[in-house]
Protein backbone atom coordinates (compact mmCIF):
# COMPACT_ATOMS: atom_id res chain seq x y z
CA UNK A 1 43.52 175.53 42.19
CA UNK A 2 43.22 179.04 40.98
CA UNK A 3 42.17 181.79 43.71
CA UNK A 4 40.65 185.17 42.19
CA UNK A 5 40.57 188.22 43.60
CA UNK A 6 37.48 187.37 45.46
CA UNK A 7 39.56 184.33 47.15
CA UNK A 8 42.29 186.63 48.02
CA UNK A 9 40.23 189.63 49.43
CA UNK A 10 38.21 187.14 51.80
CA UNK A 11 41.46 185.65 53.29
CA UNK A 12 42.58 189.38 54.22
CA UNK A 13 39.56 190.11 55.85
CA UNK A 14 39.44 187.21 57.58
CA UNK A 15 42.69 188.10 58.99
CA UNK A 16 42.43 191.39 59.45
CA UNK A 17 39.25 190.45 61.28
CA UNK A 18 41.01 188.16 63.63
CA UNK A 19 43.69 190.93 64.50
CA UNK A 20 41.59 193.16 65.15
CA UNK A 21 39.50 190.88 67.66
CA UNK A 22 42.82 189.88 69.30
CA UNK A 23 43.84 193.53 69.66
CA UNK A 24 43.24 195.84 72.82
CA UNK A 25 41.58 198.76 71.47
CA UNK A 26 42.90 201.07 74.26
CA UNK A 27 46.61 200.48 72.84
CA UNK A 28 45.88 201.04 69.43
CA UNK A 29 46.06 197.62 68.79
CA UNK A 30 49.28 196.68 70.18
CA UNK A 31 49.05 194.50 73.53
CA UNK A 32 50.96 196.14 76.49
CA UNK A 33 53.03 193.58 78.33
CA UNK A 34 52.37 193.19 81.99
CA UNK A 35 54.35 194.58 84.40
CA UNK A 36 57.15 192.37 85.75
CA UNK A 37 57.81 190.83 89.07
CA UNK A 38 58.85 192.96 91.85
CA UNK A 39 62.69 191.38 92.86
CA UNK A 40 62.84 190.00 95.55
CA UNK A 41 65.20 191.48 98.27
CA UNK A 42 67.88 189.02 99.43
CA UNK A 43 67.68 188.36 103.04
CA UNK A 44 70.36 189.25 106.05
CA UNK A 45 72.99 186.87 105.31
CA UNK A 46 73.79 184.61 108.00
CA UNK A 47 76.59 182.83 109.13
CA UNK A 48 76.95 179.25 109.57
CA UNK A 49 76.60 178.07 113.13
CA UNK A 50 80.34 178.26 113.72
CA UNK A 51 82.67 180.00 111.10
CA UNK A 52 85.97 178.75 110.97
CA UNK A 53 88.52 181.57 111.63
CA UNK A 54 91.65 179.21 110.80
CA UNK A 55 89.95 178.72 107.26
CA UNK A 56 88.83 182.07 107.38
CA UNK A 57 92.78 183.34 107.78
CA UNK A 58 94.46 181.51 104.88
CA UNK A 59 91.61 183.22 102.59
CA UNK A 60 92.50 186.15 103.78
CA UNK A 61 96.25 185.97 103.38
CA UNK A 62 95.18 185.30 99.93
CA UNK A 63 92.52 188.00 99.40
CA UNK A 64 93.24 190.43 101.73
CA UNK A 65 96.82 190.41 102.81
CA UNK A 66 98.44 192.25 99.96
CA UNK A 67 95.94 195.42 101.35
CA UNK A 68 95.20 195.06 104.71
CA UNK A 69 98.62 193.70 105.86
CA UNK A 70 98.56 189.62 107.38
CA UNK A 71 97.96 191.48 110.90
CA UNK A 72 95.05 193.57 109.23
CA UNK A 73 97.04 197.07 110.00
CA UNK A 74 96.64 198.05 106.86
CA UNK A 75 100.22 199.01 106.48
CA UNK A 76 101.48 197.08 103.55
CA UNK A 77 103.82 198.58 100.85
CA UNK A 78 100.64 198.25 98.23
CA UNK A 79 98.26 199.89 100.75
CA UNK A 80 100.00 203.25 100.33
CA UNK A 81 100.22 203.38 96.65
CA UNK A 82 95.80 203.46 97.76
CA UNK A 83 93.65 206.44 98.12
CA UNK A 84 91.89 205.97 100.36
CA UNK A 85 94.09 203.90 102.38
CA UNK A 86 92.56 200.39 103.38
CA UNK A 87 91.15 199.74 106.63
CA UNK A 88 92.75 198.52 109.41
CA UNK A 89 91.08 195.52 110.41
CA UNK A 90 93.20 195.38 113.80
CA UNK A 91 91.46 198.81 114.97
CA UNK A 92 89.10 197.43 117.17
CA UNK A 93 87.61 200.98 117.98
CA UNK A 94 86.65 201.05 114.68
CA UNK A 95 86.04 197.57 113.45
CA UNK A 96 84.04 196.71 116.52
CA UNK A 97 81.53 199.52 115.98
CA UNK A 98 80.59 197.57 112.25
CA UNK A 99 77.93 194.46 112.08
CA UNK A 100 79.10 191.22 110.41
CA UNK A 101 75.99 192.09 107.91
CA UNK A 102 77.73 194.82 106.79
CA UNK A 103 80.86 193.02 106.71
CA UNK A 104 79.82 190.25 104.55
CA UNK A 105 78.19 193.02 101.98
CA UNK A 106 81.17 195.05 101.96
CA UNK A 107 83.62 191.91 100.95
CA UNK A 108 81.21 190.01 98.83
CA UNK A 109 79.95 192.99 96.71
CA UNK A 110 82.59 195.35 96.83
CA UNK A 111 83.18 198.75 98.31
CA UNK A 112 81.37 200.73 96.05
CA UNK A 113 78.02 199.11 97.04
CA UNK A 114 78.49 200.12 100.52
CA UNK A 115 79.58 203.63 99.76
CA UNK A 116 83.25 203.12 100.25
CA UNK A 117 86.30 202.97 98.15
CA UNK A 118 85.94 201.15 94.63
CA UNK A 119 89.15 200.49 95.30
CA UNK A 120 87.94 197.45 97.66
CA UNK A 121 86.91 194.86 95.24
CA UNK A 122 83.81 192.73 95.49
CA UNK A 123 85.02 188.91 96.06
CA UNK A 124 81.04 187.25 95.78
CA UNK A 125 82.46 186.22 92.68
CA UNK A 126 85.67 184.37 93.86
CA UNK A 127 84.69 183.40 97.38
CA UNK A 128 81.64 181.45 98.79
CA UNK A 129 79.07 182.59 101.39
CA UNK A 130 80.41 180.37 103.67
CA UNK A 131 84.47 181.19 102.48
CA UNK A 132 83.53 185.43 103.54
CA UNK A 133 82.27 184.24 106.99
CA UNK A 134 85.41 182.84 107.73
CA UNK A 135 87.52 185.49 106.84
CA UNK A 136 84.78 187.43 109.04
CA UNK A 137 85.65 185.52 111.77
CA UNK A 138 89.66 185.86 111.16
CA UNK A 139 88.92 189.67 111.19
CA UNK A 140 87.58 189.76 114.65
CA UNK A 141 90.49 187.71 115.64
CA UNK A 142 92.52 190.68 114.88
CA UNK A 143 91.04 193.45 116.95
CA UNK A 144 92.46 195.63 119.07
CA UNK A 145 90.55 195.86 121.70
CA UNK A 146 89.12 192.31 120.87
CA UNK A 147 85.73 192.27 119.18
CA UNK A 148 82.49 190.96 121.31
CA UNK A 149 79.75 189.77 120.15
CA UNK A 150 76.72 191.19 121.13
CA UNK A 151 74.10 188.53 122.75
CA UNK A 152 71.08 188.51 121.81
């Protein structure tokens, strides 16, 4: 079947037609997507009911040791090769002062995302939710005074 020129014109405008009708004339024709989804912001983590400390200290001498020394002085022959040096996790005066929220943000994302050293590297990727509330417990096992926990 043989289409003329007539045939051909009248399937153009038929389409053009159609665009047009499916356009939004404000745009100039193109649609504008709509905006996306606001992202939802993750809730405090919280811990399990009872983190296991024990647990929580082998991660740690695997994690954390090589920095923050097995008795979390900080004093380890890696730690002063560091600028700035890593925390002491046995100076209760200043570990006791910080909130396990913070705690669990610092080791699962890194310190960078908390404002501290980039040299602290975020471990969300290696350890589990329930793996970085252990080794939160371990740390307030070596305070100096010993940690309390507030009561709510």
């Amino acid at each position: 079947m043989k289409r003329g020129r007539a045939g051909w014109a009248s399937i153009l405008a038929i389409f053009a037609c159609t665009a047009l009708a499916c356009s939004d004339s404000e745009t100039g024709g193109a649609s504008t997507p709509s905006p996306a989804p606001p992202i939802a912001q993750p809730a405090d983590p919280q811990p399990p009911a009872a983190p296991d400390a024990v647990a929580g200290a082998a991660t740690y001498r695997t994690y954390c040791a090589a920095c923050h020394g097995l008795t979390g002085d900080g004093d380890t022959p890696f730690a002063d090769s560091l600028d700035p040096p890593p925390t002491a996790h046995s100076n209760g005066a200043y570990m006791n002062t910080l909130r396990d929220d913070y705690l669990f943000r610092l080791i699962k994302e890194g310190g960078a995302a908390e404002g501290k050293s980039p040299n602290m590297a975020p471990w969300g990727g290696s350890l589990s939710d329930a793996q970085i509330w252990n080794v939160i417990a371990h740390i307030r096992s070596l305070a100096d005074p010993p940690y309390e926990a507030a009561t709510p």
